[in-house]
PDB file of N, CA and C in Angstrom:
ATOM      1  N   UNK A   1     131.349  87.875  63.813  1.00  0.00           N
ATOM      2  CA  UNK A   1     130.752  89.185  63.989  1.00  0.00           C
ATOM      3  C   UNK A   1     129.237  89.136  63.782  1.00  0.00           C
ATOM      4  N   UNK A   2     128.461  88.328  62.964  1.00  0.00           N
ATOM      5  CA  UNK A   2     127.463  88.113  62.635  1.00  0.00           C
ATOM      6  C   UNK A   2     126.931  87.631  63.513  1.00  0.00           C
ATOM      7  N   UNK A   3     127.445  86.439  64.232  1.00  0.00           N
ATOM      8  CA  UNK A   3     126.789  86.262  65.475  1.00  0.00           C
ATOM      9  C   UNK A   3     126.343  87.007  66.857  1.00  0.00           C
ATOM     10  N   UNK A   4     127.184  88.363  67.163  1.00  0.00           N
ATOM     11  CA  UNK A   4     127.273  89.420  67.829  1.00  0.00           C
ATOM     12  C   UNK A   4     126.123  89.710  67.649  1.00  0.00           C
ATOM     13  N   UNK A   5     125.737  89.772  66.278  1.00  0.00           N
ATOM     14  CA  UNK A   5     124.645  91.285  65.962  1.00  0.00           C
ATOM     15  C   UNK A   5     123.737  90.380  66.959  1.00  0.00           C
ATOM     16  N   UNK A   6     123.049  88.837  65.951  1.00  0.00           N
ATOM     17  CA  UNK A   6     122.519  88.443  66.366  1.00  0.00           C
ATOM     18  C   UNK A   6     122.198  87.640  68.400  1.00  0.00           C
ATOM     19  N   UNK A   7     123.182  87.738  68.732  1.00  0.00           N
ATOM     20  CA  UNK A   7     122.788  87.360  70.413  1.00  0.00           C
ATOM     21  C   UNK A   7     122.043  89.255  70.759  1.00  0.00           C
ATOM     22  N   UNK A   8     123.096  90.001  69.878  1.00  0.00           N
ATOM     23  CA  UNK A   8     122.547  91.134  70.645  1.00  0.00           C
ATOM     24  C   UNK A   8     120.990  91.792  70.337  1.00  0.00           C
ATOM     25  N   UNK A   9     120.568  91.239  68.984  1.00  0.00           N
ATOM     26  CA  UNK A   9     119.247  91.896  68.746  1.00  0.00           C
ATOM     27  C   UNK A   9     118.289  91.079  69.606  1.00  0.00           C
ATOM     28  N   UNK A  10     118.531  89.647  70.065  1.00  0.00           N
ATOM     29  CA  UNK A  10     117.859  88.789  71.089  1.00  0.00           C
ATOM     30  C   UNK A  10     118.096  89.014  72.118  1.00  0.00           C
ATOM     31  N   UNK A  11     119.456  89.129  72.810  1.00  0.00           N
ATOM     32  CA  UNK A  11     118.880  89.306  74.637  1.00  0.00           C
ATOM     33  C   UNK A  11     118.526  91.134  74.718  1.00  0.00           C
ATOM     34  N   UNK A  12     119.024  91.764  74.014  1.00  0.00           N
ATOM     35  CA  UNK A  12     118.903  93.511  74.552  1.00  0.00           C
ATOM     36  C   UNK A  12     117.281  93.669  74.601  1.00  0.00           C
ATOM     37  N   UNK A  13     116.336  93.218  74.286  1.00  0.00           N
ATOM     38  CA  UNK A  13     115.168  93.206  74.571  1.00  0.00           C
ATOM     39  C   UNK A  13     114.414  92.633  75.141  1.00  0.00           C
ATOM     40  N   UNK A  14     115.188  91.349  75.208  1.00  0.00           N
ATOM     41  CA  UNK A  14     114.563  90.267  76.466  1.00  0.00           C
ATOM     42  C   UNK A  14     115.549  90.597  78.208  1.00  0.00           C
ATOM     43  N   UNK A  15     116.338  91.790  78.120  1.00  0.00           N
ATOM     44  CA  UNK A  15     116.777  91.836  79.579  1.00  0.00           C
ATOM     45  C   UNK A  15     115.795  93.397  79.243  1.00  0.00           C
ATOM     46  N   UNK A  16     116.023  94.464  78.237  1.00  0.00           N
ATOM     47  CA  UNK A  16     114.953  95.539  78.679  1.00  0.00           C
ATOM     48  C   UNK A  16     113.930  95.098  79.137  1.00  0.00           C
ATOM     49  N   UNK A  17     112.802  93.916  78.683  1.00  0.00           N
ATOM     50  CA  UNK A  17     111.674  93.769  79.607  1.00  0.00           C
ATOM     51  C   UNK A  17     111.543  93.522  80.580  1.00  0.00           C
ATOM     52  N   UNK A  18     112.660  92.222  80.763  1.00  0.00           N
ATOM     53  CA  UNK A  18     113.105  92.352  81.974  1.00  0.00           C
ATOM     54  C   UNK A  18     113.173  93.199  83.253  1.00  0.00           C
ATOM     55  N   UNK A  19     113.542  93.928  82.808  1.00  0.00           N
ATOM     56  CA  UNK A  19     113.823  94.950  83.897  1.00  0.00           C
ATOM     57  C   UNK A  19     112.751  96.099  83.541  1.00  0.00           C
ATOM     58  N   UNK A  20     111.689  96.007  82.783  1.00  0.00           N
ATOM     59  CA  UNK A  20     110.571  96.725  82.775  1.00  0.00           C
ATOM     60  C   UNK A  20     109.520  95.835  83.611  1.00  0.00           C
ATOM     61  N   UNK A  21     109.733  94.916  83.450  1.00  0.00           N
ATOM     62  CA  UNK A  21     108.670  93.615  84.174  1.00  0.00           C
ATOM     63  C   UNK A  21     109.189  94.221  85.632  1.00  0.00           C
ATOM     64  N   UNK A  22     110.623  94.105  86.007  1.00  0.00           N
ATOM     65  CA  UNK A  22     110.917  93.721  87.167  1.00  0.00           C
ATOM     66  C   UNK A  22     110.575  95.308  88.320  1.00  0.00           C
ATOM     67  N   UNK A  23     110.573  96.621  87.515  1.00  0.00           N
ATOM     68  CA  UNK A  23     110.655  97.538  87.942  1.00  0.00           C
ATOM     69  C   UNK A  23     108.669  98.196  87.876  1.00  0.00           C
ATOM     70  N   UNK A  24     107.859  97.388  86.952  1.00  0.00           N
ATOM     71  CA  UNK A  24     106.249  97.131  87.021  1.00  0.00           C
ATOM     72  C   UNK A  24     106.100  96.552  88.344  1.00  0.00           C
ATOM     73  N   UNK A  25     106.190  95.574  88.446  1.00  0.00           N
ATOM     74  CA  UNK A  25     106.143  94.693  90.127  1.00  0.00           C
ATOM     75  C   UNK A  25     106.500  95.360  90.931  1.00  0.00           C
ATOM     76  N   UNK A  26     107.504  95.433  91.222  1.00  0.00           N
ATOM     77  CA  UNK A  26     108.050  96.354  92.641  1.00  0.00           C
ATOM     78  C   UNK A  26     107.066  97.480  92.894  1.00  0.00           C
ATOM     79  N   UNK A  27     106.522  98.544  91.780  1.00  0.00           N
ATOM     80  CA  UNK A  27     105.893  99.558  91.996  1.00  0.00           C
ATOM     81  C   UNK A  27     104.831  99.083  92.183  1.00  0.00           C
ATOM     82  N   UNK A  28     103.531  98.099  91.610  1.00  0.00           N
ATOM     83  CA  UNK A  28     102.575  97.399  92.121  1.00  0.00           C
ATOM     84  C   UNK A  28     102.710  96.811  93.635  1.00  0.00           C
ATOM     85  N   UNK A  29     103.480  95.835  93.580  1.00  0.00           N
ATOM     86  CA  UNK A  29     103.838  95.364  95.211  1.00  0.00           C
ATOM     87  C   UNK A  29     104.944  95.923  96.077  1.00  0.00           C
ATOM     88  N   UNK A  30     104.707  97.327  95.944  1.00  0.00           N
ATOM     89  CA  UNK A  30     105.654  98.151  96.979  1.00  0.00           C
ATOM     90  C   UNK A  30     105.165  97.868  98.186  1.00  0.00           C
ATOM     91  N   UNK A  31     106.216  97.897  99.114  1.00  0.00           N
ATOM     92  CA  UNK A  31     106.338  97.785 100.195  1.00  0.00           C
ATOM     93  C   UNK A  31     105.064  98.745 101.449  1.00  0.00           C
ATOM     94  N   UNK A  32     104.433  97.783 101.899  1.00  0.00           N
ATOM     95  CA  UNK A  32     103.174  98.878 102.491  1.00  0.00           C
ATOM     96  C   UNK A  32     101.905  98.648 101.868  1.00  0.00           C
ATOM     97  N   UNK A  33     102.341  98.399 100.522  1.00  0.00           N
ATOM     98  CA  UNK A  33     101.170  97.948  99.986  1.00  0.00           C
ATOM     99  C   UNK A  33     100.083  96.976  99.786  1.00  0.00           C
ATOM    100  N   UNK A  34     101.107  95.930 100.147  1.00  0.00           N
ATOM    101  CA  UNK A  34     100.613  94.516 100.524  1.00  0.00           C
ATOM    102  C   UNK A  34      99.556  94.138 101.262  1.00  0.00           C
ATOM    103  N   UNK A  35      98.949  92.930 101.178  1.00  0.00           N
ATOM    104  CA  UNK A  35      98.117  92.249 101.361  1.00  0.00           C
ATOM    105  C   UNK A  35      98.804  92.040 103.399  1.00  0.00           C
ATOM    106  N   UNK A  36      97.604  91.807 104.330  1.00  0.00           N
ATOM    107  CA  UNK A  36      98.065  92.283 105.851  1.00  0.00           C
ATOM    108  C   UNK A  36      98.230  93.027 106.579  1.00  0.00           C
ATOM    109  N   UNK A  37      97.357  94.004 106.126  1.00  0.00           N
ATOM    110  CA  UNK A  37      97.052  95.317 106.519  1.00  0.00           C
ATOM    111  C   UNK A  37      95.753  94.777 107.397  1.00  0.00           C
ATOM    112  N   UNK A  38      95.142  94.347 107.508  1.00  0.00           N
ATOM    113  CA  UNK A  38      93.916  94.193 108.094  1.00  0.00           C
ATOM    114  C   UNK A  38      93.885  93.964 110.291  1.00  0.00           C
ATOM    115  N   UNK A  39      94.626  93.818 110.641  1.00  0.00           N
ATOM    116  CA  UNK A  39      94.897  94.265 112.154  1.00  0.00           C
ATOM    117  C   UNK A  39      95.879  95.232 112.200  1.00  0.00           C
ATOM    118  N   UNK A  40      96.257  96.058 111.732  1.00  0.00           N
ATOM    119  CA  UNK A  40      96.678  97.546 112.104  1.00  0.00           C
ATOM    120  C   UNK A  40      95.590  98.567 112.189  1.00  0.00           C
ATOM    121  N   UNK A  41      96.077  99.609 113.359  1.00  0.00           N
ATOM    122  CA  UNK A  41      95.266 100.368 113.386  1.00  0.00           C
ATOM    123  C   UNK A  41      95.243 101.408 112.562  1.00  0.00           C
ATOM    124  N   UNK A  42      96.546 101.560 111.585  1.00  0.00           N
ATOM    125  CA  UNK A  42      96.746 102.273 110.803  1.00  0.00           C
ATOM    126  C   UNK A  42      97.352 101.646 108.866  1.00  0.00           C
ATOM    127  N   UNK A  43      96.044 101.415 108.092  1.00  0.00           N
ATOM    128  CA  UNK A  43      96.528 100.928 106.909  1.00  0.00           C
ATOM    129  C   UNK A  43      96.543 102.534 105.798  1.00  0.00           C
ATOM    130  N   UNK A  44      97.376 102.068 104.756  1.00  0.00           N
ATOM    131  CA  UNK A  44      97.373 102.846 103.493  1.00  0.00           C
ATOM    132  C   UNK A  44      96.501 102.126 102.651  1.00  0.00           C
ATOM    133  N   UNK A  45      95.494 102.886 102.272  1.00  0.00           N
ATOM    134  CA  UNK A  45      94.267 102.653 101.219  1.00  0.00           C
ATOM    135  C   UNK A  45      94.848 103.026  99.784  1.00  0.00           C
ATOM    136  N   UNK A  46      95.556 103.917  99.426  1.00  0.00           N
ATOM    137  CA  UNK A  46      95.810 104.224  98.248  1.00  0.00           C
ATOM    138  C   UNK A  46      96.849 105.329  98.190  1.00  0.00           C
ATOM    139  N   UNK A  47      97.840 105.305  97.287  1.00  0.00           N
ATOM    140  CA  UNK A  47      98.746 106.320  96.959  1.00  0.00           C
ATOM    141  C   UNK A  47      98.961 106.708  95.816  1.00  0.00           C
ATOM    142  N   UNK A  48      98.835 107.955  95.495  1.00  0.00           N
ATOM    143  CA  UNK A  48      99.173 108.881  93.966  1.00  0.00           C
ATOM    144  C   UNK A  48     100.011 109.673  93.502  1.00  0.00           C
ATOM    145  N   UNK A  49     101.148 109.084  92.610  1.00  0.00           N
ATOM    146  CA  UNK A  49     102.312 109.996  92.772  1.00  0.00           C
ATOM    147  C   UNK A  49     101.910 111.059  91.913  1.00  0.00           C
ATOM    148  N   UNK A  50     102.455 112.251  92.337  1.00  0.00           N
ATOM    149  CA  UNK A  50     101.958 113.894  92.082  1.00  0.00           C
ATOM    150  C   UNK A  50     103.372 114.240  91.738  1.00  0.00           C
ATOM    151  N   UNK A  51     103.771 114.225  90.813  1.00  0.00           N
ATOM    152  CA  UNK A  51     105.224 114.691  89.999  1.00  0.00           C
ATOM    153  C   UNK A  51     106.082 113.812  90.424  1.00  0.00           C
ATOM    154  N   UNK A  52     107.513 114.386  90.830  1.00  0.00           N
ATOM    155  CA  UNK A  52     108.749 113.831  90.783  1.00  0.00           C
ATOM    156  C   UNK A  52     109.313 113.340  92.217  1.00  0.00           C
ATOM    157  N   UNK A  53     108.683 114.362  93.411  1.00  0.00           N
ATOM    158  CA  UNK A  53     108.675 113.961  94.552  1.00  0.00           C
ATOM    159  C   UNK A  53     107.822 113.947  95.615  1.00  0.00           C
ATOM    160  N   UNK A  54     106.444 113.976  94.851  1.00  0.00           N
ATOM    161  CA  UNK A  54     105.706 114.371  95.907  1.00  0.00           C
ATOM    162  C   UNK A  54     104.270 113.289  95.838  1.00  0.00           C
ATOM    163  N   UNK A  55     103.292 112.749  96.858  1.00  0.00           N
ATOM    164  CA  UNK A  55     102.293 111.830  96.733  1.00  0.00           C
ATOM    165  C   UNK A  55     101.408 112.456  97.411  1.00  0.00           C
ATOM    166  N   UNK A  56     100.175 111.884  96.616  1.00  0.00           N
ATOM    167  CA  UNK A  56      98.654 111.996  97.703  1.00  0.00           C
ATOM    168  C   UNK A  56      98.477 110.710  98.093  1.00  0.00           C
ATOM    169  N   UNK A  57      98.610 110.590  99.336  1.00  0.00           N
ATOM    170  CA  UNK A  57      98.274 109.338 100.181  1.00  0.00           C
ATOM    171  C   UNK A  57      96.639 109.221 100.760  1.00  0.00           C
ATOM    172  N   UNK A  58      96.234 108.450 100.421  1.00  0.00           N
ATOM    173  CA  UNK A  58      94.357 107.968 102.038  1.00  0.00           C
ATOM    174  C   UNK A  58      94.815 107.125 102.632  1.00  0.00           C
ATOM    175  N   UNK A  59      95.116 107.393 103.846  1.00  0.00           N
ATOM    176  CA  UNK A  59      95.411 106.325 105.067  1.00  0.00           C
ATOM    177  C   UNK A  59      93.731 106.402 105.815  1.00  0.00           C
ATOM    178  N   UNK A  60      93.342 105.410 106.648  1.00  0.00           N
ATOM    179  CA  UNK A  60      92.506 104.857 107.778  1.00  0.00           C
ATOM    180  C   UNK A  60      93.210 104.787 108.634  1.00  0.00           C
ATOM    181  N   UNK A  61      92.797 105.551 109.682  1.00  0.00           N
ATOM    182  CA  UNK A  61      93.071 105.661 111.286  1.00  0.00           C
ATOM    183  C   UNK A  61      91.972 106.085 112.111  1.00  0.00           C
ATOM    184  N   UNK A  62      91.812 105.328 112.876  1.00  0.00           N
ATOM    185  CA  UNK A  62      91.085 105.145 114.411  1.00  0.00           C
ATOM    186  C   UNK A  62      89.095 105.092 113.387  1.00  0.00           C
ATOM    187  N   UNK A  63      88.633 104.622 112.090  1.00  0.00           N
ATOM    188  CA  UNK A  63      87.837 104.814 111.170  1.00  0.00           C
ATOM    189  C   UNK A  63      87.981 105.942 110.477  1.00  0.00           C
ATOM    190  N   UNK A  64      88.532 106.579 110.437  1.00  0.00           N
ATOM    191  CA  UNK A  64      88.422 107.768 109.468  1.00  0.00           C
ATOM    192  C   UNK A  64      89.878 107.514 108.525  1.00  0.00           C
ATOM    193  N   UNK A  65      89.129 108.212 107.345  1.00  0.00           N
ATOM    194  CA  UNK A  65      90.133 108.467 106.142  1.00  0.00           C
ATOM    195  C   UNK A  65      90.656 109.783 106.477  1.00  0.00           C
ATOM    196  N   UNK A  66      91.969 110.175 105.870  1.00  0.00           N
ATOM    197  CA  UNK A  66      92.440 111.169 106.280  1.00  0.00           C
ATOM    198  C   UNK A  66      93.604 111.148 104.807  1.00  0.00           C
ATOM    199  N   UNK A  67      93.580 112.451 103.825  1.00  0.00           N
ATOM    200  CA  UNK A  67      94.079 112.648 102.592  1.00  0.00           C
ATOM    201  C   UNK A  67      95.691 113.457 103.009  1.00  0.00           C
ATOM    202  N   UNK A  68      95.921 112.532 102.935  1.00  0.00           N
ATOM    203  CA  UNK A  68      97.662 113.531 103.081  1.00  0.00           C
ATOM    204  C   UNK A  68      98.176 113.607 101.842  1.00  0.00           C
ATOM    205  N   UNK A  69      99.469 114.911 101.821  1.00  0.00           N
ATOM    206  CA  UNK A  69     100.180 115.401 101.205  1.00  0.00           C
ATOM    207  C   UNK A  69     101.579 114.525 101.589  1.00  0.00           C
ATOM    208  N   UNK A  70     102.561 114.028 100.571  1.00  0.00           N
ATOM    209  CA  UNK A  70     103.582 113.632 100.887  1.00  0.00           C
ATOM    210  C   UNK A  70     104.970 113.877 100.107  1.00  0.00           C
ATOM    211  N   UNK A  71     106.277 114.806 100.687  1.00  0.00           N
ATOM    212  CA  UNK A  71     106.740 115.305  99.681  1.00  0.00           C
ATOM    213  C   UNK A  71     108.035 114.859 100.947  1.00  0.00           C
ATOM    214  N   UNK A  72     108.942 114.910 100.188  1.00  0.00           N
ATOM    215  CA  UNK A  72     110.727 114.244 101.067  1.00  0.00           C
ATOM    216  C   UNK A  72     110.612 115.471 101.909  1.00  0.00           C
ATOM    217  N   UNK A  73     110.410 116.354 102.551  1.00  0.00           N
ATOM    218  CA  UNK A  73     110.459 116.767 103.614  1.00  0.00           C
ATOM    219  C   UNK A  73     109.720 117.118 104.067  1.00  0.00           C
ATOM    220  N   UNK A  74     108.375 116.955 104.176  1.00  0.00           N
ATOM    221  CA  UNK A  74     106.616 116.837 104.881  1.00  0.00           C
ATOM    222  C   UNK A  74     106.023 116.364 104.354  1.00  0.00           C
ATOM    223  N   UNK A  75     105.194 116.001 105.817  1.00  0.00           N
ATOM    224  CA  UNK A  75     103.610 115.247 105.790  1.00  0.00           C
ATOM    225  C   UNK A  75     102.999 115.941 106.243  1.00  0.00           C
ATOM    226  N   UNK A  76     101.857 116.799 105.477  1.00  0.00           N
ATOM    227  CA  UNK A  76     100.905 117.705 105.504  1.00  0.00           C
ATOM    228  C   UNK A  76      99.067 116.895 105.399  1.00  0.00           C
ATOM    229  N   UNK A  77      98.011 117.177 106.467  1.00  0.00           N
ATOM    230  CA  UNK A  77      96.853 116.871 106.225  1.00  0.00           C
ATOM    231  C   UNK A  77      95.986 117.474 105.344  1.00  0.00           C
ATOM    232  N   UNK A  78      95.559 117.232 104.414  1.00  0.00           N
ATOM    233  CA  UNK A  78      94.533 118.041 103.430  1.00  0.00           C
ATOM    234  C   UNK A  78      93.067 117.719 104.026  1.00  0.00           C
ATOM    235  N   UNK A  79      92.651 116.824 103.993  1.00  0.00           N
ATOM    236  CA  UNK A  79      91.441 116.893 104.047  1.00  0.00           C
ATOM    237  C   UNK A  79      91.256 115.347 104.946  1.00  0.00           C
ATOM    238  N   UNK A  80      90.272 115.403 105.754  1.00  0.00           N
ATOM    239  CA  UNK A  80      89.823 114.064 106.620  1.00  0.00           C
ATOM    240  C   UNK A  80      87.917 113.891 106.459  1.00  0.00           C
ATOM    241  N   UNK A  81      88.198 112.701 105.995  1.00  0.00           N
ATOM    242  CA  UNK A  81      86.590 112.091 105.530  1.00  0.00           C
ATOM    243  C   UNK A  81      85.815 111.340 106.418  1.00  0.00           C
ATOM    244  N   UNK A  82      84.825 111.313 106.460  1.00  0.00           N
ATOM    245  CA  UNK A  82      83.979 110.433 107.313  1.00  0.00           C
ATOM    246  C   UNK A  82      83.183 109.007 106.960  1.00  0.00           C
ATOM    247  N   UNK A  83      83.681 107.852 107.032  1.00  0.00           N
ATOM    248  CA  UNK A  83      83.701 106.901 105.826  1.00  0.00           C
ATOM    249  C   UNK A  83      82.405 106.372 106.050  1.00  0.00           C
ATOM    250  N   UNK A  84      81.220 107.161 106.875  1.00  0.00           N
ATOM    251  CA  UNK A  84      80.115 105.887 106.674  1.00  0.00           C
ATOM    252  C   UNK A  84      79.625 106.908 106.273  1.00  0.00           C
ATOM    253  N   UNK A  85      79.898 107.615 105.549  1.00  0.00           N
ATOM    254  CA  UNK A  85      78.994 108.922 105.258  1.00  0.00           C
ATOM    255  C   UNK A  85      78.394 108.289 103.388  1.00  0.00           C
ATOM    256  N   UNK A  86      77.188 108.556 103.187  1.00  0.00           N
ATOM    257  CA  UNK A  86      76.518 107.949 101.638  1.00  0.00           C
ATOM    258  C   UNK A  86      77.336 108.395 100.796  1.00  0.00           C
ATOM    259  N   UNK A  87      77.999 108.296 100.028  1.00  0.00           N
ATOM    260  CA  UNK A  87      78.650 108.734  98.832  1.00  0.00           C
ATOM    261  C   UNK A  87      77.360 109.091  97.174  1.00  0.00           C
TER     262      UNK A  87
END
């Protein structure tokens, strides 16, 4: 029984990180996000999740930035930027 405790006070925290490691990555290297974006005419620059179901996306298309709204049942335009403009 003593041995129980002990495997369990060692792996239950080495598989939680685990799967904190493994579920960190995926959200860093989500899909889209990746590196090879550079000959499309259309890349994602950045995404911000805004609560539980909803994102602010900056995509580049045709040179312009363009700020969308993204929620499971629309894609709404907020605002479109002009990227050689001086900041």
């Amino acid at each position: 029984m003593f041995w129980y405790f002990v495997k369990l006070l060692i792996l239950l925290p080495l598989v939680g990180g685990m799967a904190f490691g493994a579920l960190w990555l995926w959200r860093k290297y989500q899909p889209g996000m990746m590196v090879g974006q550079n000959d499309r005419s259309l890349k994602l620059l950045e995404a911000l999740p805004m609560g539980t179901f909803g994102k602010l996306a900056v995509v580049e298309f045709e040179g312009k930035k363009i700020l969308l709204s993204v929620t499971r049942g629309r894609i709404e335009k907020i605002a479109e930027g002009d990227p050689y403009r001086a900041r």
